[in-house]
PDB file of N, CA and C in Angstrom:
ATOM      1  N   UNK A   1      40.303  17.936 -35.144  1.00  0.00           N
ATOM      2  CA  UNK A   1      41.613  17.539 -34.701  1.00  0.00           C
ATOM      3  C   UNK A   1      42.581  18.726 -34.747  1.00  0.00           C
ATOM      4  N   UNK A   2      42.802  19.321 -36.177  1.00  0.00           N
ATOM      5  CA  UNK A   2      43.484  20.977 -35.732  1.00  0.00           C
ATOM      6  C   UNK A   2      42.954  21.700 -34.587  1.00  0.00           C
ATOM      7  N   UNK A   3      41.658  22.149 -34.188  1.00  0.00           N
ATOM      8  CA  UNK A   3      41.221  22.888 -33.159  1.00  0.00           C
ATOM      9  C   UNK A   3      42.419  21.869 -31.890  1.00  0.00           C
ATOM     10  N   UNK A   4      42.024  20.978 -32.098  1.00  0.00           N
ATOM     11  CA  UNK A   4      42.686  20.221 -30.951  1.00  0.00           C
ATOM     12  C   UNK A   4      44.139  20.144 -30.489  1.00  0.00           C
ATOM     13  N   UNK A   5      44.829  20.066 -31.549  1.00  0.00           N
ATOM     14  CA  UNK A   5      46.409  20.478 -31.586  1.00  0.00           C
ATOM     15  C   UNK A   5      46.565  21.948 -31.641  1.00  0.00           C
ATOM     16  N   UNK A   6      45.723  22.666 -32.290  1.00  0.00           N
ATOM     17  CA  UNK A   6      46.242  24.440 -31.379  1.00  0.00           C
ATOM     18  C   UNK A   6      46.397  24.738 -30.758  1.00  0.00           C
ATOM     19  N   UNK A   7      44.610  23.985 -29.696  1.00  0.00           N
ATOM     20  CA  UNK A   7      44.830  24.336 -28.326  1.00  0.00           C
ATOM     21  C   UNK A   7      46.286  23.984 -27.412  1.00  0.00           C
ATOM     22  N   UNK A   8      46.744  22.692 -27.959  1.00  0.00           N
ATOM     23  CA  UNK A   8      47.780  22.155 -26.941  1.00  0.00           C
ATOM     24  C   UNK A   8      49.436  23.076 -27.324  1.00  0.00           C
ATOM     25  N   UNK A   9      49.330  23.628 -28.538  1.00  0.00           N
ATOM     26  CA  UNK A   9      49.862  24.575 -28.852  1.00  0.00           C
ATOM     27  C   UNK A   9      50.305  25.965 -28.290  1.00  0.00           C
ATOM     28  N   UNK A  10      48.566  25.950 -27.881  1.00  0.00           N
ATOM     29  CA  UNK A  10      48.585  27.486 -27.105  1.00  0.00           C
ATOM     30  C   UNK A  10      48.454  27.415 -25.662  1.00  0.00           C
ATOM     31  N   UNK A  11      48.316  25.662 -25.541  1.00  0.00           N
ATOM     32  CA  UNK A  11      48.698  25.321 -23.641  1.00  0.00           C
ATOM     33  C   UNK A  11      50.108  25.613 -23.121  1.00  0.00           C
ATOM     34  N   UNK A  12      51.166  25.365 -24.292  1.00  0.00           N
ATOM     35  CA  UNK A  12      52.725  25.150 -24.091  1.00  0.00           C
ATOM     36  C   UNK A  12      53.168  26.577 -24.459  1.00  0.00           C
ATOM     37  N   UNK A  13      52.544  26.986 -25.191  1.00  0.00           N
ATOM     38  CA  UNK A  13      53.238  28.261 -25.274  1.00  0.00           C
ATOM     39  C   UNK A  13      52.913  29.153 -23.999  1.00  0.00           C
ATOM     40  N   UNK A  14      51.565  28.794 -23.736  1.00  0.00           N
ATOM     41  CA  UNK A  14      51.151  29.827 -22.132  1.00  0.00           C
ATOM     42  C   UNK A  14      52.124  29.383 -21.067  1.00  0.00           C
ATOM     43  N   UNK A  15      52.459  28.368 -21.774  1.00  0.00           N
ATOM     44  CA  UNK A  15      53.362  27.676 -19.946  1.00  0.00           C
ATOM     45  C   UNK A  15      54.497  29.295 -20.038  1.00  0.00           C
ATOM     46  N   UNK A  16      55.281  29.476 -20.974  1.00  0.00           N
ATOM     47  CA  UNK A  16      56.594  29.982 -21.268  1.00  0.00           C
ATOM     48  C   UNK A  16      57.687  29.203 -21.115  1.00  0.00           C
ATOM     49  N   UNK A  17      57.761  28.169 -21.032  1.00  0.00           N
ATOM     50  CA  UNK A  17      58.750  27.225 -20.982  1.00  0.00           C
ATOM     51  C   UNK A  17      59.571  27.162 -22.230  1.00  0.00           C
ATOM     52  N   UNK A  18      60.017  27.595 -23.539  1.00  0.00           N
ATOM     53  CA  UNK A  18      59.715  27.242 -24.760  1.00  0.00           C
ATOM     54  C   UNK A  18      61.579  27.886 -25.181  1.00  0.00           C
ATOM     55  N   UNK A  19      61.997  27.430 -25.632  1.00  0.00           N
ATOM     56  CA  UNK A  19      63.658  27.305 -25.858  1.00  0.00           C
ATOM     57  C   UNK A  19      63.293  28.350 -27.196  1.00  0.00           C
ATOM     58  N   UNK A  20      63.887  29.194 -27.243  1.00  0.00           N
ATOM     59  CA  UNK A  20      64.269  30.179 -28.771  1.00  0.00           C
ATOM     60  C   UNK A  20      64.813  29.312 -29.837  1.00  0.00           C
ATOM     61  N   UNK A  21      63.778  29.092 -30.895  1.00  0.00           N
ATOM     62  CA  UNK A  21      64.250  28.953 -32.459  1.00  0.00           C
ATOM     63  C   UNK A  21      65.817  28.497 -32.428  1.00  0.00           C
ATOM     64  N   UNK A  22      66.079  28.022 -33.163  1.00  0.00           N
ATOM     65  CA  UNK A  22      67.431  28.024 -33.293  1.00  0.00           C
ATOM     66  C   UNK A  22      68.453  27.340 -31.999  1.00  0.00           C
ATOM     67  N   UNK A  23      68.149  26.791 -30.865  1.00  0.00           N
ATOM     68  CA  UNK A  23      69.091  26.459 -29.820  1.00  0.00           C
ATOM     69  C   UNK A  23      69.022  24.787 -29.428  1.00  0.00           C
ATOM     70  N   UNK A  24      69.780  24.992 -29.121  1.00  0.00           N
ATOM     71  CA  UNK A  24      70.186  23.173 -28.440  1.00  0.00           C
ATOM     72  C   UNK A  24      71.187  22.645 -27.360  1.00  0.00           C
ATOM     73  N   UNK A  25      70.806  22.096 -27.141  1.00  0.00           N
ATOM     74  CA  UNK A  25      71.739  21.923 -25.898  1.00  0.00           C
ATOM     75  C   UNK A  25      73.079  21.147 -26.534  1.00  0.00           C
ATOM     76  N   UNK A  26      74.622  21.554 -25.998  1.00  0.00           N
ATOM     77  CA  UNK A  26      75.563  21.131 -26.462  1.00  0.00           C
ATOM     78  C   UNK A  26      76.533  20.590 -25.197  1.00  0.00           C
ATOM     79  N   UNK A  27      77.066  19.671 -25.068  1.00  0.00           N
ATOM     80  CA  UNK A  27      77.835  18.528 -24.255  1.00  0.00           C
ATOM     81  C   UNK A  27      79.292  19.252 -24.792  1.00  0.00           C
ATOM     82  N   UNK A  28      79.981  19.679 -23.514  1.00  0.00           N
ATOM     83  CA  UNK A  28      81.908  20.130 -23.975  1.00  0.00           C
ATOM     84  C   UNK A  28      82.529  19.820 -22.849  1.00  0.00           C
ATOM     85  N   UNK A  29      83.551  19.622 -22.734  1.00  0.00           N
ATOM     86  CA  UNK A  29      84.898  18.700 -21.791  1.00  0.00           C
ATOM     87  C   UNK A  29      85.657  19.901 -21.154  1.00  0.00           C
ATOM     88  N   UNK A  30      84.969  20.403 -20.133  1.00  0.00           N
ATOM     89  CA  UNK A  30      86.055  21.254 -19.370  1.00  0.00           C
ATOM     90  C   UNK A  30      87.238  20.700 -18.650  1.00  0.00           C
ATOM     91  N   UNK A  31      88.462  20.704 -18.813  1.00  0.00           N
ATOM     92  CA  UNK A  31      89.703  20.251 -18.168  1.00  0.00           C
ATOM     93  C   UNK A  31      90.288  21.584 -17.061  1.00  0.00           C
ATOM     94  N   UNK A  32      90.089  20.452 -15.956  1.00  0.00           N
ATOM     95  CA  UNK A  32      90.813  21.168 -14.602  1.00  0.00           C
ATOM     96  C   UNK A  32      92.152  20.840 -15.036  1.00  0.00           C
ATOM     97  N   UNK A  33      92.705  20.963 -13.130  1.00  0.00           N
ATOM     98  CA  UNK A  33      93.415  20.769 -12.903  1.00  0.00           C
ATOM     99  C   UNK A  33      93.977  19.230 -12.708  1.00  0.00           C
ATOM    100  N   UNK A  34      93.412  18.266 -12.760  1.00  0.00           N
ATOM    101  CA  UNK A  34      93.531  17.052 -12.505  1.00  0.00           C
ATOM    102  C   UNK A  34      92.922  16.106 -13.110  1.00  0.00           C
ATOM    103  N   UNK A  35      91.711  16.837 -13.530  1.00  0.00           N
ATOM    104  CA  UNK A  35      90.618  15.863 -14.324  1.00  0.00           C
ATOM    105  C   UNK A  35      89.678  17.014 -14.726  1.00  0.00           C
ATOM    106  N   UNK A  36      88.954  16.283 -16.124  1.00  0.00           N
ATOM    107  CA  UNK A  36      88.369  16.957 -17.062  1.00  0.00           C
ATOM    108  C   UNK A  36      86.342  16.719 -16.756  1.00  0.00           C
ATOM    109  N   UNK A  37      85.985  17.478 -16.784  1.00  0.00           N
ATOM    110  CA  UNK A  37      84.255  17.558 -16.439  1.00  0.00           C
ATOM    111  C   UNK A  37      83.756  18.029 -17.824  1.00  0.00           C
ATOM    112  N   UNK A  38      82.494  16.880 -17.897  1.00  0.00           N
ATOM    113  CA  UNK A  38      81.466  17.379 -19.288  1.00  0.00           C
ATOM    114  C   UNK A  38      80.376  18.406 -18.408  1.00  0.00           C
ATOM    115  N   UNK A  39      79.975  19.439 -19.161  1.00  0.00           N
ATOM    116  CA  UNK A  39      79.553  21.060 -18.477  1.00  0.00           C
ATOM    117  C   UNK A  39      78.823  20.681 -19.823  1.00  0.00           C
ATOM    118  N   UNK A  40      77.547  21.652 -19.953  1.00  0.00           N
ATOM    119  CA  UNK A  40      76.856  22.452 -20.838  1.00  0.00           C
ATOM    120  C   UNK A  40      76.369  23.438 -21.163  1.00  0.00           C
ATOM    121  N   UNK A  41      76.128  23.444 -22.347  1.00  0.00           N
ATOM    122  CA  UNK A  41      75.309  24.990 -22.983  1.00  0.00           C
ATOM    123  C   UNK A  41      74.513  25.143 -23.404  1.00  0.00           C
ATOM    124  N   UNK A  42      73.540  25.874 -23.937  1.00  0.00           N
ATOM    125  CA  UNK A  42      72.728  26.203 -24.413  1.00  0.00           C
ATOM    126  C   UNK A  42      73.164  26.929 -25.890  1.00  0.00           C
ATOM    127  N   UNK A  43      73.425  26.717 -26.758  1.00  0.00           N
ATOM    128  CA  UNK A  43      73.557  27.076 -28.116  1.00  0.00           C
ATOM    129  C   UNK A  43      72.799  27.677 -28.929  1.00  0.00           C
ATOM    130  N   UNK A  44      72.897  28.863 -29.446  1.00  0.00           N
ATOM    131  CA  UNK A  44      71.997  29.289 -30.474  1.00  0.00           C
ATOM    132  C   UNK A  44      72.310  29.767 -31.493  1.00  0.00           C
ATOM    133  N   UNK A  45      71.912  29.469 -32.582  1.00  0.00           N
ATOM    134  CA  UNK A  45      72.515  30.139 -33.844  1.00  0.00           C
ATOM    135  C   UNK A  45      73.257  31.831 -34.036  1.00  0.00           C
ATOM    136  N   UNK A  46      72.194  32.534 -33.516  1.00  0.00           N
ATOM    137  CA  UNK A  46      72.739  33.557 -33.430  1.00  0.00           C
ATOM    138  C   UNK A  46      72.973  34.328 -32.075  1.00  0.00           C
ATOM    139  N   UNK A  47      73.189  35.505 -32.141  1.00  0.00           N
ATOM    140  CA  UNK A  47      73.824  36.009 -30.694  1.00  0.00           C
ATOM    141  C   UNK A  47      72.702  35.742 -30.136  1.00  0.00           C
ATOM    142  N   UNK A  48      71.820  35.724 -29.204  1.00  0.00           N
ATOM    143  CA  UNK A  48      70.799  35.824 -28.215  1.00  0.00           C
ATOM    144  C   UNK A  48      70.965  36.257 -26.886  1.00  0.00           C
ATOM    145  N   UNK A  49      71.559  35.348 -26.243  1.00  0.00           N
ATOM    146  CA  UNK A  49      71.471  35.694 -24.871  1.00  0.00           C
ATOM    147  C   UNK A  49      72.103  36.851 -24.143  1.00  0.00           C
ATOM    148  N   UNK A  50      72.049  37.413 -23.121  1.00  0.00           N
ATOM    149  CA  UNK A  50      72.770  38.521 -22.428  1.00  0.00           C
ATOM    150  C   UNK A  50      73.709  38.294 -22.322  1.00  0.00           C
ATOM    151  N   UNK A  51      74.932  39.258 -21.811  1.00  0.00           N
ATOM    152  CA  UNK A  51      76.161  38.937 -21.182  1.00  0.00           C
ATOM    153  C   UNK A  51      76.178  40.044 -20.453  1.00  0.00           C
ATOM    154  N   UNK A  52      77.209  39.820 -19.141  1.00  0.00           N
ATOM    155  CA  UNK A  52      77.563  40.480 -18.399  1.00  0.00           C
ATOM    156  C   UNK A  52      77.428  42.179 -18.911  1.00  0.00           C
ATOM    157  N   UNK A  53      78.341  42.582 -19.329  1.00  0.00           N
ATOM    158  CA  UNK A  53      77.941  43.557 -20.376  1.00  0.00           C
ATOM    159  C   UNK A  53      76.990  44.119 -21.140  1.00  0.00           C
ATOM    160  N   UNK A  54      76.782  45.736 -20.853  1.00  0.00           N
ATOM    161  CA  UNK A  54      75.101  45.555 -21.006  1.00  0.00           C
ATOM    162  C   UNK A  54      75.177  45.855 -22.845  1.00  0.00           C
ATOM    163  N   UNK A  55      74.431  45.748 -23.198  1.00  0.00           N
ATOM    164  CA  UNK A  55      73.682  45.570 -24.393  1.00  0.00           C
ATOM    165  C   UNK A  55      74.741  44.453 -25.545  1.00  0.00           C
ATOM    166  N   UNK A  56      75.336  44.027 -24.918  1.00  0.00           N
ATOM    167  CA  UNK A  56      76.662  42.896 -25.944  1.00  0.00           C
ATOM    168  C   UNK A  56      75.315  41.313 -25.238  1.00  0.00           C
ATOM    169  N   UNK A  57      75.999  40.450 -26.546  1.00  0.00           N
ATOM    170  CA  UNK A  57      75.113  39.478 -26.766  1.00  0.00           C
ATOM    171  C   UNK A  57      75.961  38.287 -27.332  1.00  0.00           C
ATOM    172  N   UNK A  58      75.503  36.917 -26.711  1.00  0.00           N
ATOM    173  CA  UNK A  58      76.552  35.761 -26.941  1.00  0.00           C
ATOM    174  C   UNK A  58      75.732  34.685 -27.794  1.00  0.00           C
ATOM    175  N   UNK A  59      76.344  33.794 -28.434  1.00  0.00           N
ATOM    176  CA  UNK A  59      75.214  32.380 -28.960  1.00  0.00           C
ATOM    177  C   UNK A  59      75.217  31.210 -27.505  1.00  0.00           C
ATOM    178  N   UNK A  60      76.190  31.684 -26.260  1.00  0.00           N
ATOM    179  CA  UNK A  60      76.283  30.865 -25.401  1.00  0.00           C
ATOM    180  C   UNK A  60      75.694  31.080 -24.352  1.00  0.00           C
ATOM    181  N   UNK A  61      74.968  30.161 -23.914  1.00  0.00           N
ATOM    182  CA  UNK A  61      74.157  30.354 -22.163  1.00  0.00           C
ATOM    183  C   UNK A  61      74.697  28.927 -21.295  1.00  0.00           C
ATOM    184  N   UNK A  62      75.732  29.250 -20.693  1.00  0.00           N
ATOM    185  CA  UNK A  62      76.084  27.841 -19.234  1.00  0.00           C
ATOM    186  C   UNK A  62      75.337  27.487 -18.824  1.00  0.00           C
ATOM    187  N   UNK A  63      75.256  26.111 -18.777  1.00  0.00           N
ATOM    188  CA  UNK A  63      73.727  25.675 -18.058  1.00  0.00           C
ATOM    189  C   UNK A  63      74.867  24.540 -16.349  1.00  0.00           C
ATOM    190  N   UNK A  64      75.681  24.437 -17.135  1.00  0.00           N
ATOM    191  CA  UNK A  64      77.195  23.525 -15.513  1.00  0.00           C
ATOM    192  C   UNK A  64      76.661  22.033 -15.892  1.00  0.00           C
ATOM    193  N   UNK A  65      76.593  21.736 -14.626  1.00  0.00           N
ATOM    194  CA  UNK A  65      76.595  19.714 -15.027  1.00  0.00           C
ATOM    195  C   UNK A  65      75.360  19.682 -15.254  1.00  0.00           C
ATOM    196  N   UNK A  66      75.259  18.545 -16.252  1.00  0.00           N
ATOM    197  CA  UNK A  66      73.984  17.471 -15.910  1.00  0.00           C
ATOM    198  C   UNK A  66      73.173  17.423 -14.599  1.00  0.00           C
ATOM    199  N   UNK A  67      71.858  17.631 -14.645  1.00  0.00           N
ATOM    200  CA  UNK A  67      71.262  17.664 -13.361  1.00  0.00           C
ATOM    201  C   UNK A  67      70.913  19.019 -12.787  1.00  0.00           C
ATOM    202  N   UNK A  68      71.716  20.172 -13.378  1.00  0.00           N
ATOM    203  CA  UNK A  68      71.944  21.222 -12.381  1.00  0.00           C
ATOM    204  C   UNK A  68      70.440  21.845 -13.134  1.00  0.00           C
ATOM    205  N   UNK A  69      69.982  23.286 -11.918  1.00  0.00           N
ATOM    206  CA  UNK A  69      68.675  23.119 -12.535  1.00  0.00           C
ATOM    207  C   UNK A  69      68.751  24.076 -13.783  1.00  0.00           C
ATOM    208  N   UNK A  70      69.829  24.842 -14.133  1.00  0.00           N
ATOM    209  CA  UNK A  70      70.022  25.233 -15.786  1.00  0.00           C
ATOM    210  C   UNK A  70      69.643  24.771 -16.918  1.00  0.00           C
ATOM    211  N   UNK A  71      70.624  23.218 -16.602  1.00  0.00           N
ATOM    212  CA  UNK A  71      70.324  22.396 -17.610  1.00  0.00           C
ATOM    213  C   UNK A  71      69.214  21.644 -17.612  1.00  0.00           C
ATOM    214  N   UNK A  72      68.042  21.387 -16.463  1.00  0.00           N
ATOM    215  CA  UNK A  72      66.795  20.889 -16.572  1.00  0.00           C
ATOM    216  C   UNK A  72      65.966  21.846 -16.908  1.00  0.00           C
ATOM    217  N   UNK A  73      66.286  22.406 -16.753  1.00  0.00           N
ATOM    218  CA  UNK A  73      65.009  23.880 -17.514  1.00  0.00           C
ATOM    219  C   UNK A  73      65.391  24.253 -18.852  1.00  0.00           C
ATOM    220  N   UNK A  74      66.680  24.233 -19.396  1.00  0.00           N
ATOM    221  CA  UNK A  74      67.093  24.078 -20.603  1.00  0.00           C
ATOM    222  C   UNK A  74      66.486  22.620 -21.156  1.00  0.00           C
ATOM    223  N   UNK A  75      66.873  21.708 -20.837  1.00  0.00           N
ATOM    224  CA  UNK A  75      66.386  20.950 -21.514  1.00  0.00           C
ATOM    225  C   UNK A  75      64.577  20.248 -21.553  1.00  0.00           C
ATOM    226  N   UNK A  76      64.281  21.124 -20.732  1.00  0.00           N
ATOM    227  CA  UNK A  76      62.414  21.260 -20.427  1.00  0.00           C
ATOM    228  C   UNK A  76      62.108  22.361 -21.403  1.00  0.00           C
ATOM    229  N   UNK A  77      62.904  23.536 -22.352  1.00  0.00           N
ATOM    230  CA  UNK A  77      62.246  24.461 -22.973  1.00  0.00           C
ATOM    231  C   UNK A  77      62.527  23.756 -24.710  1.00  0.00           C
ATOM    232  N   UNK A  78      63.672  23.086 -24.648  1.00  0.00           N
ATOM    233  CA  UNK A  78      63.607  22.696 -26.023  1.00  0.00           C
ATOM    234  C   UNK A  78      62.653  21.518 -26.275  1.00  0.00           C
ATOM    235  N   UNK A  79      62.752  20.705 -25.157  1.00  0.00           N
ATOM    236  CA  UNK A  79      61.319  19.676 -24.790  1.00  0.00           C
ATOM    237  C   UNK A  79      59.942  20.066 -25.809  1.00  0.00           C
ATOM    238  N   UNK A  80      59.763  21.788 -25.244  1.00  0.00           N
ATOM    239  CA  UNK A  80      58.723  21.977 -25.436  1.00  0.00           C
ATOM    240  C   UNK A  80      58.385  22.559 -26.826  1.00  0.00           C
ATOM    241  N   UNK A  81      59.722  22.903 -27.226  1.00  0.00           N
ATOM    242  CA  UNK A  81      59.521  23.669 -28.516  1.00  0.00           C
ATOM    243  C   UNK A  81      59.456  22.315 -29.570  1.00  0.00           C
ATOM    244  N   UNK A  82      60.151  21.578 -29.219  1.00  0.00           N
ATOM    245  CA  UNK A  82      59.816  20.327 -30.195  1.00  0.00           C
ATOM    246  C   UNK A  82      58.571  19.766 -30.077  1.00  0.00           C
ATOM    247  N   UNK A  83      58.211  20.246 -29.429  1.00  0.00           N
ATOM    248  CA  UNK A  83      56.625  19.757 -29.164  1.00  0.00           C
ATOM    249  C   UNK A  83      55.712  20.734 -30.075  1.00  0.00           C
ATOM    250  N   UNK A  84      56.225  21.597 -29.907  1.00  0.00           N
ATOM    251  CA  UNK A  84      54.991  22.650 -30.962  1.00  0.00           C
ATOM    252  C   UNK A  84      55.690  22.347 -32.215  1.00  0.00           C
ATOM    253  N   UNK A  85      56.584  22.200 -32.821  1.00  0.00           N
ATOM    254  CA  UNK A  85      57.355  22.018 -34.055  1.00  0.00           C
ATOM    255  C   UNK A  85      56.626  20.911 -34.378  1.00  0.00           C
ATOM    256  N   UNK A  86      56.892  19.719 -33.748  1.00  0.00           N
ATOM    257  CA  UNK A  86      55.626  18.590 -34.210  1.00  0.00           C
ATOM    258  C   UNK A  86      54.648  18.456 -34.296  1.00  0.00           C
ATOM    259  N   UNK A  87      53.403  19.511 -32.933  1.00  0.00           N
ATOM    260  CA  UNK A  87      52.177  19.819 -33.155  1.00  0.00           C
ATOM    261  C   UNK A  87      51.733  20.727 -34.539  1.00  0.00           C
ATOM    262  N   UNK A  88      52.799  21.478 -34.910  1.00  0.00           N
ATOM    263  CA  UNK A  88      52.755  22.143 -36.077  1.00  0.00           C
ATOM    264  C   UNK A  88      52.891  21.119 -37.289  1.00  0.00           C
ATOM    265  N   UNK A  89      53.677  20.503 -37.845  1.00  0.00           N
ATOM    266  CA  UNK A  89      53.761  19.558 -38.957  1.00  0.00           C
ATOM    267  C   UNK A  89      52.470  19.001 -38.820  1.00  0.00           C
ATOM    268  N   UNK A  90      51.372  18.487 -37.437  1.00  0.00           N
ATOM    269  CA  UNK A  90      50.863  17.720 -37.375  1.00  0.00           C
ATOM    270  C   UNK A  90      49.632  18.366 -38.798  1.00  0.00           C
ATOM    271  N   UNK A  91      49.810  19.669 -37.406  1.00  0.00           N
ATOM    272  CA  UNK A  91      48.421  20.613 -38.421  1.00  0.00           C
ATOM    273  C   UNK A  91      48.507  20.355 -39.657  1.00  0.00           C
ATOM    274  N   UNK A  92      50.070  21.024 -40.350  1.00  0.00           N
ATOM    275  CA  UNK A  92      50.329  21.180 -41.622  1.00  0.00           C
ATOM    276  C   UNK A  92      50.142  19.935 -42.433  1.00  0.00           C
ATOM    277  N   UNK A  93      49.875  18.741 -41.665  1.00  0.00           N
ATOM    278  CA  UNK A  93      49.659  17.385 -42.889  1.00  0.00           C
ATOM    279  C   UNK A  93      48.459  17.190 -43.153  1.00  0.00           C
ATOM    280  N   UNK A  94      47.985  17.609 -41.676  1.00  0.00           N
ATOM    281  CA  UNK A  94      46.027  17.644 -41.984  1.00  0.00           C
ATOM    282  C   UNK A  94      45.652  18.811 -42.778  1.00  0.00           C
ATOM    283  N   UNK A  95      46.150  20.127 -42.852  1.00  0.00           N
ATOM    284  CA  UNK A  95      45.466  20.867 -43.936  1.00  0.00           C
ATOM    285  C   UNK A  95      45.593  20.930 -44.769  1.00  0.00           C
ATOM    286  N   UNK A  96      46.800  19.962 -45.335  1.00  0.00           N
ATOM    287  CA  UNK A  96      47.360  19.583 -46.796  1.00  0.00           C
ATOM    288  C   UNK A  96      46.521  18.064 -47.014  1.00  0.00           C
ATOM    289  N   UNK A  97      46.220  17.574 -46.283  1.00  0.00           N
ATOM    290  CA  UNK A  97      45.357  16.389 -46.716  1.00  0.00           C
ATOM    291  C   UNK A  97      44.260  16.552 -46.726  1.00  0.00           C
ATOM    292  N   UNK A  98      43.603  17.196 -46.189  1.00  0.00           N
ATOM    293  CA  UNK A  98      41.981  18.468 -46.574  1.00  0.00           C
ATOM    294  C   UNK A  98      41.951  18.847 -47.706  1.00  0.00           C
ATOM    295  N   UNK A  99      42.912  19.873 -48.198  1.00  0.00           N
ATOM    296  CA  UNK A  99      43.256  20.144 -49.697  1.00  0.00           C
ATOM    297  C   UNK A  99      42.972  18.873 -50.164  1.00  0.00           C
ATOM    298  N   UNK A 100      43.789  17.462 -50.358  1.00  0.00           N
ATOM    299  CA  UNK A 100      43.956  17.106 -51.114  1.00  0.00           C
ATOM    300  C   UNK A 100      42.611  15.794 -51.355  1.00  0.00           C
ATOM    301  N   UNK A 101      41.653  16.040 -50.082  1.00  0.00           N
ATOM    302  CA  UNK A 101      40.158  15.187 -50.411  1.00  0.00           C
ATOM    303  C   UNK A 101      39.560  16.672 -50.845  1.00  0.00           C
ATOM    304  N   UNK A 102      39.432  17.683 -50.542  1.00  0.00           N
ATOM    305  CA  UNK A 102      38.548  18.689 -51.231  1.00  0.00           C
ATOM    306  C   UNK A 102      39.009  17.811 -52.667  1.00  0.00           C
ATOM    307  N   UNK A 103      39.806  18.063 -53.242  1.00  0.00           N
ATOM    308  CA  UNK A 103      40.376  18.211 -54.800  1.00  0.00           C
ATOM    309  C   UNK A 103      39.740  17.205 -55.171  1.00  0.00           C
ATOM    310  N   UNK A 104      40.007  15.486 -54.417  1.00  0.00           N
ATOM    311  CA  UNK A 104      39.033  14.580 -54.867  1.00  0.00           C
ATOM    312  C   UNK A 104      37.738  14.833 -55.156  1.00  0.00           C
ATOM    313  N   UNK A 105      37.440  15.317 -54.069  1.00  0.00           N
ATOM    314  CA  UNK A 105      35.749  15.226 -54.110  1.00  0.00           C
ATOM    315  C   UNK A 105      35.308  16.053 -55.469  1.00  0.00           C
ATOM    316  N   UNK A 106      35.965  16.755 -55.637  1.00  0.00           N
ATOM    317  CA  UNK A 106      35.813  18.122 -56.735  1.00  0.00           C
ATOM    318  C   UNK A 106      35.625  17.158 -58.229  1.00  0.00           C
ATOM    319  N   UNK A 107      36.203  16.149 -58.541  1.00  0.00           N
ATOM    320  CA  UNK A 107      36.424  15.124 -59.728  1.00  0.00           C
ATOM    321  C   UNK A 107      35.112  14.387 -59.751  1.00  0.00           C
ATOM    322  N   UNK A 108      34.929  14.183 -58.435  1.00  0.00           N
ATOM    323  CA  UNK A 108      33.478  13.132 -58.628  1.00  0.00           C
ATOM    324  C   UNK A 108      32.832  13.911 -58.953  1.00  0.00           C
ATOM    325  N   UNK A 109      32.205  15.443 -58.970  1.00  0.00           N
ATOM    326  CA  UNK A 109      31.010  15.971 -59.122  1.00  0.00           C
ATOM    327  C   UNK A 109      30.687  16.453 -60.646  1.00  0.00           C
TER     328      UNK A 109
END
């Protein structure tokens, strides 16, 4: 079953689809001139992304409205990273519960 969740591990990571550590998508209220629009971002803990400016670095990436394809590819890379974050715990409960029948078995003998 680990062999099995690596592989799908190392299926998602080959895609490159995969959102950087640390980011999330964040919902904010831009106000026009007349009326106010929810826009998004891409958030990351620390500086990451490019800016205009070469070698300067922001925690913010615009992704515009809902729908736009920014924000579907943003929200298709954190998709995916939560996917290995969970394929990972998965591993980590099975090789901690391996440990913990080795240890049994070790008492009976």
């Amino acid at each position: 079953m680990i062999e099995r969740l690596e592989k799908e591990i190392k299926e998602i990571k080959a895609s490159g689809i995969i959102a950087p550590g640390g980011c999330w998508i964040v919902r904010y209220l831009a106000k026009g001139r007349r009326s106010a629009y929810w826009y998004y971002k891409l958030q990351a803990s620390e500086e990451i992304f490019p800016t205009k400016t070469e070698g300067k670095y922001t925690k913010y990436k615009h992704l515009g409205k809902s729908g736009s394809k920014a924000y579907l590819k943003a929200v298709e890379q954190v998709v995916a990273r939560a996917k290995i974050e969970g394929l990972q715990r998965a591993i980590d409960i099975l090789i901690q519960g391996s440990a913990d029948l080795m240890e049994e078995a070790k008492k009976y003998k």
